[in-house]
Protein backbone atom coordinates (compact mmCIF):
# COMPACT_ATOMS: atom_id res chain seq x y z
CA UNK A 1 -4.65 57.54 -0.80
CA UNK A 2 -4.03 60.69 -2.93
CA UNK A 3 -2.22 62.19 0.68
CA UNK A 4 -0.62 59.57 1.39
CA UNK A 5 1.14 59.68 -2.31
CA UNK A 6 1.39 63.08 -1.56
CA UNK A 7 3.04 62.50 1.29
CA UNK A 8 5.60 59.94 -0.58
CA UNK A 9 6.59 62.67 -3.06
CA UNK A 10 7.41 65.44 -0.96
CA UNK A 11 9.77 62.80 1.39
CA UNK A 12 11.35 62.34 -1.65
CA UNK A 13 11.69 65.95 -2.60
CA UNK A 14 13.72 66.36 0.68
CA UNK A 15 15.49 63.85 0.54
CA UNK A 16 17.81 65.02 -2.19
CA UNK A 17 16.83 69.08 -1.31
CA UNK A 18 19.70 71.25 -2.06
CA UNK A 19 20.37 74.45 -0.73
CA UNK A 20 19.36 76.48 -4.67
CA UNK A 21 15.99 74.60 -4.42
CA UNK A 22 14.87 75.61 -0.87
CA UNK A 23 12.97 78.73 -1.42
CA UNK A 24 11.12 76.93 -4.74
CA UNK A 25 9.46 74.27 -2.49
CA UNK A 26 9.05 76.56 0.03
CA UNK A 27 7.20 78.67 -2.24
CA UNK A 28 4.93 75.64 -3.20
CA UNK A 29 4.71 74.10 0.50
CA UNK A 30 3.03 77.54 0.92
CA UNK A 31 0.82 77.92 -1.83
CA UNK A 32 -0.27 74.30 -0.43
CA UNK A 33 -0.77 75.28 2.73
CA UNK A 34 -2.85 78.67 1.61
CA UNK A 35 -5.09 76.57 -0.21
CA UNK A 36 -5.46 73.63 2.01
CA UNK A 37 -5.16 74.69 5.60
CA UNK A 38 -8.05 76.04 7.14
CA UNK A 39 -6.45 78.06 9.84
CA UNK A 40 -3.87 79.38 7.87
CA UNK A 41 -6.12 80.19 4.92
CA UNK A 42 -8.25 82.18 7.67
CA UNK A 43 -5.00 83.90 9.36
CA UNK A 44 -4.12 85.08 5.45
CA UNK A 45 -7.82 86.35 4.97
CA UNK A 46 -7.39 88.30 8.34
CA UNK A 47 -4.23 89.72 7.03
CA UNK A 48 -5.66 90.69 3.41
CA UNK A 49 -2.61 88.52 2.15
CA UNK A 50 -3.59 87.32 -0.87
CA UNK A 51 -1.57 84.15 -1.91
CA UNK A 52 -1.29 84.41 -5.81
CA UNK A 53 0.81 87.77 -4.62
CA UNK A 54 3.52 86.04 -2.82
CA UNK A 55 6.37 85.19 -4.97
CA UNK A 56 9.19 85.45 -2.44
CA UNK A 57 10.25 84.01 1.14
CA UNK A 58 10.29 87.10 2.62
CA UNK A 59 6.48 88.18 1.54
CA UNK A 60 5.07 84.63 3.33
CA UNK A 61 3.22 85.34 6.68
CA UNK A 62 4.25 83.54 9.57
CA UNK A 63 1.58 81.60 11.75
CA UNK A 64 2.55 82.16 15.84
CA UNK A 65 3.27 79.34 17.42
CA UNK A 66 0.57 80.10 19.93
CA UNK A 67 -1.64 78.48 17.72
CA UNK A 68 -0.05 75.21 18.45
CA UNK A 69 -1.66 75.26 21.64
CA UNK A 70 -5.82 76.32 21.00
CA UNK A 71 -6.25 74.78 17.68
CA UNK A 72 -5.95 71.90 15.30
CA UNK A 73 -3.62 72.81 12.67
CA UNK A 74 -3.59 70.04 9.60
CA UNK A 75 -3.10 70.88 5.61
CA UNK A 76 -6.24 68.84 4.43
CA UNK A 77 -7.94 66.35 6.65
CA UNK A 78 -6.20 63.19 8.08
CA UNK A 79 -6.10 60.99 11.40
CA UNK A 80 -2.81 61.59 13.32
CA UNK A 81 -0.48 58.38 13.83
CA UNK A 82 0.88 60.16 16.58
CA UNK A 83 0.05 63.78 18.11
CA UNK A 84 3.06 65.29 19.99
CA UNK A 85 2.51 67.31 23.14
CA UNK A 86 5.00 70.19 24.78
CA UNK A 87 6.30 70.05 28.74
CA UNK A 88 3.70 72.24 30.06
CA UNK A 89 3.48 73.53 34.11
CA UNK A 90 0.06 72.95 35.97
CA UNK A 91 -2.82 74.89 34.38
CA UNK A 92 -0.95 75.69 31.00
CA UNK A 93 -2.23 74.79 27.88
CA UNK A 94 0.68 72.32 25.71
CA UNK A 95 1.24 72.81 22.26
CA UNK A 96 0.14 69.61 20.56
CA UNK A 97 1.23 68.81 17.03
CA UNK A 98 -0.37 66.09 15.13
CA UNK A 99 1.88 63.87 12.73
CA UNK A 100 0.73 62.48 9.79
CA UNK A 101 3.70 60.19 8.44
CA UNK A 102 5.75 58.70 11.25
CA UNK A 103 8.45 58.12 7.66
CA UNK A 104 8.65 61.75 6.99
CA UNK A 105 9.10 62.63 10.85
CA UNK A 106 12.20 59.69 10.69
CA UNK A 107 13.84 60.50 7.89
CA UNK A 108 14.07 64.19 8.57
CA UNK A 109 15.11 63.82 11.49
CA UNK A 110 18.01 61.08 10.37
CA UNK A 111 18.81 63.42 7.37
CA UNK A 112 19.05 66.68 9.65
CA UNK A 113 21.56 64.58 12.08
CA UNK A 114 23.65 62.60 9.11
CA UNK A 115 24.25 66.37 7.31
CA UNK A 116 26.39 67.49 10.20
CA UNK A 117 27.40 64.37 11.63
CA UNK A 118 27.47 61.33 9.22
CA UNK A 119 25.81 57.82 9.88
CA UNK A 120 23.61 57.39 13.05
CA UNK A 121 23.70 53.72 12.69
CA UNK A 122 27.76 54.19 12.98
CA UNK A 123 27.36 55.82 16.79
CA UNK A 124 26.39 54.23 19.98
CA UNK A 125 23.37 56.52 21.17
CA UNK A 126 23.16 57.06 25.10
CA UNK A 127 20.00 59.34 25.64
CA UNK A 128 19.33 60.58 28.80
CA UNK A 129 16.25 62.33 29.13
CA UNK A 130 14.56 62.07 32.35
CA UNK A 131 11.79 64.76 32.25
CA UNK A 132 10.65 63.74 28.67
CA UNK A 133 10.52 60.42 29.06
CA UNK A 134 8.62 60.44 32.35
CA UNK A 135 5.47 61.74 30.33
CA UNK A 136 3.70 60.79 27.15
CA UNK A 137 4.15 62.49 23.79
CA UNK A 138 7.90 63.88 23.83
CA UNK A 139 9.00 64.35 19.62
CA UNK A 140 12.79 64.34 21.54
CA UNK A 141 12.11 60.77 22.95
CA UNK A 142 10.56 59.79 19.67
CA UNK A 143 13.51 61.30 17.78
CA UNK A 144 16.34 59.87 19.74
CA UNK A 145 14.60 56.12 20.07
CA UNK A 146 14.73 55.78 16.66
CA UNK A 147 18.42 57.22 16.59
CA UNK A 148 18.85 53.94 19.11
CA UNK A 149 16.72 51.74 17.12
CA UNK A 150 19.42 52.61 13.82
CA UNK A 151 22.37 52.25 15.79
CA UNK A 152 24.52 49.13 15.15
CA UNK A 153 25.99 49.34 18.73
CA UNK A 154 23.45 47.00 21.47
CA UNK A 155 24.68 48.75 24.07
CA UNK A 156 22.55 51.96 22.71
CA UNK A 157 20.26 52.86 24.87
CA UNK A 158 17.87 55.19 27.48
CA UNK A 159 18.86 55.96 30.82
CA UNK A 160 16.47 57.61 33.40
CA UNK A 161 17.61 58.21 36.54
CA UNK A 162 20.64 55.23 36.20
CA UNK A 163 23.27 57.66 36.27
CA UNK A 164 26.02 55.23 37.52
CA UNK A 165 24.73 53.00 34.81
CA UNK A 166 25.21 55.98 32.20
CA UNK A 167 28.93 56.62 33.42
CA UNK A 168 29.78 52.70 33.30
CA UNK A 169 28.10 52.48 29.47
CA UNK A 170 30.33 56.03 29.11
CA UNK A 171 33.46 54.92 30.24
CA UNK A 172 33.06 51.21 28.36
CA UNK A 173 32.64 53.08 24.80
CA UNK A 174 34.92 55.08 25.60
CA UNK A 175 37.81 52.76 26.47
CA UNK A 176 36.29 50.69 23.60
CA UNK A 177 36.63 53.46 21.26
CA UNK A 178 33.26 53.32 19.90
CA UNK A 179 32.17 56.68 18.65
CA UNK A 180 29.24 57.54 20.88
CA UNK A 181 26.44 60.27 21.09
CA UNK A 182 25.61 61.32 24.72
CA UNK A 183 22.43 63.42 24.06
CA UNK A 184 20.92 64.84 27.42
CA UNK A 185 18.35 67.69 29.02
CA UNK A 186 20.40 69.48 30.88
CA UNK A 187 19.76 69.77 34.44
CA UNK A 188 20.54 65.99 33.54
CA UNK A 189 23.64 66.37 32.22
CA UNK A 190 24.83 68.34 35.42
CA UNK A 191 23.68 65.89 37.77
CA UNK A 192 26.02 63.15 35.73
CA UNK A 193 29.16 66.06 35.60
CA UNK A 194 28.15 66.74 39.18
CA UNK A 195 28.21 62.82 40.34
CA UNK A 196 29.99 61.21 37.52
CA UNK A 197 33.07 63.33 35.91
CA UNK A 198 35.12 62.02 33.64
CA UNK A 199 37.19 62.03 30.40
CA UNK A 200 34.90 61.03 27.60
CA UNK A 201 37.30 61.60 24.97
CA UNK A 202 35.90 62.02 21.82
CA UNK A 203 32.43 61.94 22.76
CA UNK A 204 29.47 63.57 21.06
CA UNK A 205 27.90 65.90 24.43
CA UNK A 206 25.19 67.37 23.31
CA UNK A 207 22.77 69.06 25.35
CA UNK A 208 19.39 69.56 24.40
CA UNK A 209 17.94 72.75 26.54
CA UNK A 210 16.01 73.12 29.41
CA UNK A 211 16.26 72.89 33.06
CA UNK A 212 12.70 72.38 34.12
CA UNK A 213 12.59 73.66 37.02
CA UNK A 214 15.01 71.20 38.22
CA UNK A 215 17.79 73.68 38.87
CA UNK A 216 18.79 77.39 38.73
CA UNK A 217 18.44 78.54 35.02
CA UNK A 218 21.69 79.51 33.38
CA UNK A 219 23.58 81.01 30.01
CA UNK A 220 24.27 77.97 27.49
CA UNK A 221 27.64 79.46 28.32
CA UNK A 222 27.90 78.59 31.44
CA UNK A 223 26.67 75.40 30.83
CA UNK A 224 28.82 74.17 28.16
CA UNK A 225 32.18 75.35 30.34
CA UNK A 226 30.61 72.93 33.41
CA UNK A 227 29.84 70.41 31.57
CA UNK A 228 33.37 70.37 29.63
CA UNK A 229 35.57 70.51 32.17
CA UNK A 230 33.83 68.03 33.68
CA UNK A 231 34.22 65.56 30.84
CA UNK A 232 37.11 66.96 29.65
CA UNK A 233 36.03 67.76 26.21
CA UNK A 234 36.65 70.72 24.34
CA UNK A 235 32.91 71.07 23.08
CA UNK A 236 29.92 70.65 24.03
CA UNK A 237 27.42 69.84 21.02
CA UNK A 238 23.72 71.59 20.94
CA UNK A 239 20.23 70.51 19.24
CA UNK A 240 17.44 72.94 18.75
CA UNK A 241 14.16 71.86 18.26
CA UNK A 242 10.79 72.00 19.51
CA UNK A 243 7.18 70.28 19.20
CA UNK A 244 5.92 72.31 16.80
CA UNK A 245 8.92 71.44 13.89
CA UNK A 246 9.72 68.26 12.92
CA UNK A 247 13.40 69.42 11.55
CA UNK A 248 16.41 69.91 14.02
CA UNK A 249 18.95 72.56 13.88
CA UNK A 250 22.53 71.89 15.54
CA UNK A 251 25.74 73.54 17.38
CA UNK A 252 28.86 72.15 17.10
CA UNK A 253 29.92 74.26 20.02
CA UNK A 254 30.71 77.64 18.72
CA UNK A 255 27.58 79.45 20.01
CA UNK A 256 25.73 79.23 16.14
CA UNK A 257 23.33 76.40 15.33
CA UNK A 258 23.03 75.97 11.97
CA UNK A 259 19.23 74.30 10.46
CA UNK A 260 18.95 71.22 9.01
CA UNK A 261 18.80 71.01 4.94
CA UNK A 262 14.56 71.15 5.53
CA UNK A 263 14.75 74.08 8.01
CA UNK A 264 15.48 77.64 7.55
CA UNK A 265 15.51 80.65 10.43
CA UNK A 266 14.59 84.15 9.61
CA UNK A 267 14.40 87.32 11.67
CA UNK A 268 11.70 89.49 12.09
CA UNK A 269 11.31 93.08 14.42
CA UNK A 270 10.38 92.19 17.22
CA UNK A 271 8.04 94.95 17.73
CA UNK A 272 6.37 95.18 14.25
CA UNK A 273 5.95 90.61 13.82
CA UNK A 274 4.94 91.44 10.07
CA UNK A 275 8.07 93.25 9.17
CA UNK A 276 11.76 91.71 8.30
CA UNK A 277 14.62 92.21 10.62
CA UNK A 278 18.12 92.73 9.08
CA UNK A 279 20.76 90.28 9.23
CA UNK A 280 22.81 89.92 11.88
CA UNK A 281 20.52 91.98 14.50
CA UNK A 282 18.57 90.81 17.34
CA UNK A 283 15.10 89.41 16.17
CA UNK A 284 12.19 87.23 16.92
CA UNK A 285 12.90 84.10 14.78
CA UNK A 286 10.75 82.79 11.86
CA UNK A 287 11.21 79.61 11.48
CA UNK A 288 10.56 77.60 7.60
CA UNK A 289 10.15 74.15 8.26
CA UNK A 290 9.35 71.96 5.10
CA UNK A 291 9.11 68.89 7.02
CA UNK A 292 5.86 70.47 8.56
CA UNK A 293 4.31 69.95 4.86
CA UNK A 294 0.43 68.57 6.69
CA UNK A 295 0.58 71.10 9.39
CA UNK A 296 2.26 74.57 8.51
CA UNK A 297 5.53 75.17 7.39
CA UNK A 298 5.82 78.87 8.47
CA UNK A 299 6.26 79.19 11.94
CA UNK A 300 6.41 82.27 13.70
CA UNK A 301 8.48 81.72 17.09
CA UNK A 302 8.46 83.54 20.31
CA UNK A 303 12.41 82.86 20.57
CA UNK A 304 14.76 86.11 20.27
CA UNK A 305 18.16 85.91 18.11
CA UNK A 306 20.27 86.74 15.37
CA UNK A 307 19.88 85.12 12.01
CA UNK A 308 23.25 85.28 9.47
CA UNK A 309 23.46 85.48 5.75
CA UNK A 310 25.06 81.83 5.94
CA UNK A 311 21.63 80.84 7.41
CA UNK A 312 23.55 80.00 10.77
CA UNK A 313 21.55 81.69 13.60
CA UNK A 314 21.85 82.47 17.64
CA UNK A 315 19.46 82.04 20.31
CA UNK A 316 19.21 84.36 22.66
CA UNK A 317 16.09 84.30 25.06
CA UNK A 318 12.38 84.67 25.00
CA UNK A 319 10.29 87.02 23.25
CA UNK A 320 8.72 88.54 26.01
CA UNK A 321 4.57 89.14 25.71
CA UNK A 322 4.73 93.02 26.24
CA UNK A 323 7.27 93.05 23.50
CA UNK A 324 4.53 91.88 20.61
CA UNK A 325 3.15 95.04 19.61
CA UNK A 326 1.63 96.39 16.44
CA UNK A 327 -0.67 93.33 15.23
CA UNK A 328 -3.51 91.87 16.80
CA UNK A 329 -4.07 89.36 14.77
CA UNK A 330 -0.73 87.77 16.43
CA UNK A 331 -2.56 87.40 19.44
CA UNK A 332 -6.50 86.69 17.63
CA UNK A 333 -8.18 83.67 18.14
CA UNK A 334 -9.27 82.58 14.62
C-alpha cells in the first residue's frame, strides 16, 4: 500500500513537472533509488560513490543498460503487472524491464506525445508494427495500443502485414481530413512506400527505428528522403525509445529529437563512461528517465551522439564494445 501511494504521488509530480524542477526530483528519484535499489546501491558501493555526496546531475552514476539483460532491477520489492522484453536474435539474452504501474507507464507516455503534438484522442492512430507485434512483450505495441484505445477516431487501428488495408485506411483519412498518426518500424514503412505511394497530406509519418534484419540497414537520412517522396510529405516524424525507459523522446524531422518533459539525455566520453562529455560533441548518451522511478532512473546507454544545451540531442550509432575502456565495473557482474 505505502508503494502504491508512492507510486500515486510521484505520477502526480510529473504530471505538472516543469523544466526548473527537473534536476530537484531527479536529485530525490536518486537518493530513492540509492537507498532502495539493491543493484544500484551495490553498483554505488563498487564505485565508492557515496550518495549523501551527490548534490548535482552531473555527480549521479549511471547504471549500463547491460544490466537490463542479467538482472532484476526494482526500487523496493513488488510483483510486475507487466515485464517488457527487447527484440533479441537467437542465443541473445533480451533486456527485460519489469513495470510496476501500468498508470504511470500510460500517462507518460500520453504526456511525452501531447507536449509536442497536442491531444492523442484528437488523431486517428494507424500503427504498423509487424516485428513487435508478432512476439510478446513489445513497450512500442503497449504504447501505441493505448494511443488507439484514446483515439476518438474507430477507424484507429493495427495493421500487420495488411498493407493494402493500411493504404485504403490512409487514403480515407486523408481525403476525410482527419488528422492521422501513421507510426511504423521501418523496414515496414518501406514496404508500404515501396507497394503503396501516395500523397498523405498532412500526415503524422513517423518512423520508429529498426530494420530487423528485414532489409539493408541505412542512415535515418536516407530513410526519411524515401519515405517522403514517396508520400509526398515534407517530414518524416521520429520516436526514440527503448525497453529499458518508459519516457519517449521525438523528431519532428530536423535530425534532433528532443526528450519528453520526464526524460533528459546527457553525454558522457566515450572512453572514460564515468566522466562528462561537453556539449555539442560526440558522446555515449546518459539517459535520466524519471518515469523509471521502481526500476532506475539513470541509465547509462550504449547509443553514440551529441547532446545540446537546449537538451535536444542526435543519435548517431552504436557504442561499439572495444570502445568502453577505463572501468570495469561497466562491464562487472554485481
Amino acid at each position: 500500500m505505502v508503494k502504491r501511494q508512492y507510486t500515486d504521488r510521484w505520477i502526480a509530480k510529473l504530471s505538472s513537472l516543469s523544466d526548473q524542477d527537473f534536476e530537484g526530483l531527479a536529485l530525490e528519484a536518486f537518493q530513492y533509488q540509492a537507498a532502495s535499489n539493491p543493484l544500484y546501491r551495490s553498483y554505488l558501493d563498487l564505485l565508492q560513490k557515496d550518495p549523501k555526496q551527490i548534490h548535482h546531475l552531473a555527480d549521479i552514476p549511471f547504471l549500463p543498460i547491460r544490466f537490463f539483460k542479467n538482472q532484476t532491477i526494482k526500487t523496493e520489492d513488488w510483483t510486475a503487472v507487466t515485464t517488457f522484453s527487447s527484440s533479441s536474435t537467437t542465443g541473445q539474452q533480451p533486456s527485460l524491464h519489469h513495470l510496476y504501474s501500468a498508470e504511470l507507464y500510460e500517462s507518460v507516455s500520453r504526456q511525452g506525445f501531447e507536449f509536442f503534438y497536442g491531444d492523442i484522442s484528437e488523431y486517428c492512430v494507424l500503427a504498423l508494427l509487424p516485428s513487435y507485434l508478432e512476439r510478446s512483450g513489445s513497450s512500442l505495441v503497449y504504447m501505441a495500443d493505448y494511443f488507439i484505445r484514446q483515439s476518438h477516431y474507430k477507424e484507429s487501428g493495427f495493421f500487420l502485414h495488411d498493407l493494402a488495408g493500411l493504404a485504403s485506411q490512409l487514403e480515407d483519412c486523408r481525403s476525410r481530413k482527419f488528422p492521422t498518426l501513421l507510426i511504423g518500424v521501418s523496414f515496414a514503412l518501406l514496404d508500404l512506400a515501396e507497394q503503396f505511394p501516395m500523397p498523405l497530406g498532412d500526415t503524422i509519418v513517423m518512423e520508429t527505428g529498426g530494420m530487423k534484419g528485414r532489409r539493408k540497414e541505412m542512415t535515418r537520412e536516407e530513410l526519411h528522403q524515401t519515405l517522403s517522396s514517396a508520400f509526398q510529405v515534407q517530414q518524416i516524424h521520429s520516436e526514440y525509445g527503448m525497453t529499458e525507459l518508459l519516457s519517449q523522446a521525438y523528431s519532428k524531422g530536423e535530425g534532433l529529437f528532443w526528450p519528453s518533459p520526464t526524460m533528459r539525455v546527457l553525454g558522457r566520453d566515450i572512453t572514460d563512461p564515468l566522466s562528462p562529455q561537453k556539449l555539442g560533441q560526440t558522446a555515449a548518451l546518459n539517459i535520466i528517465d524519471l518515469a523509471n522511478i521502481n526500476t532506475i532512473s539513470f541509465i547509462a546507454t550504449e547509443d553514440i551522439g551529441q547532446v545540446y544545451a537546449d537538451h535536444s540531442f542526435r543519435v548517431m550509432g552504436r557504442l561499439d564494445k572495444s570502445d568502453i575502456r577505463g572501468c570495469n565495473l561497466m562491464v562487472a557482474d554485481l
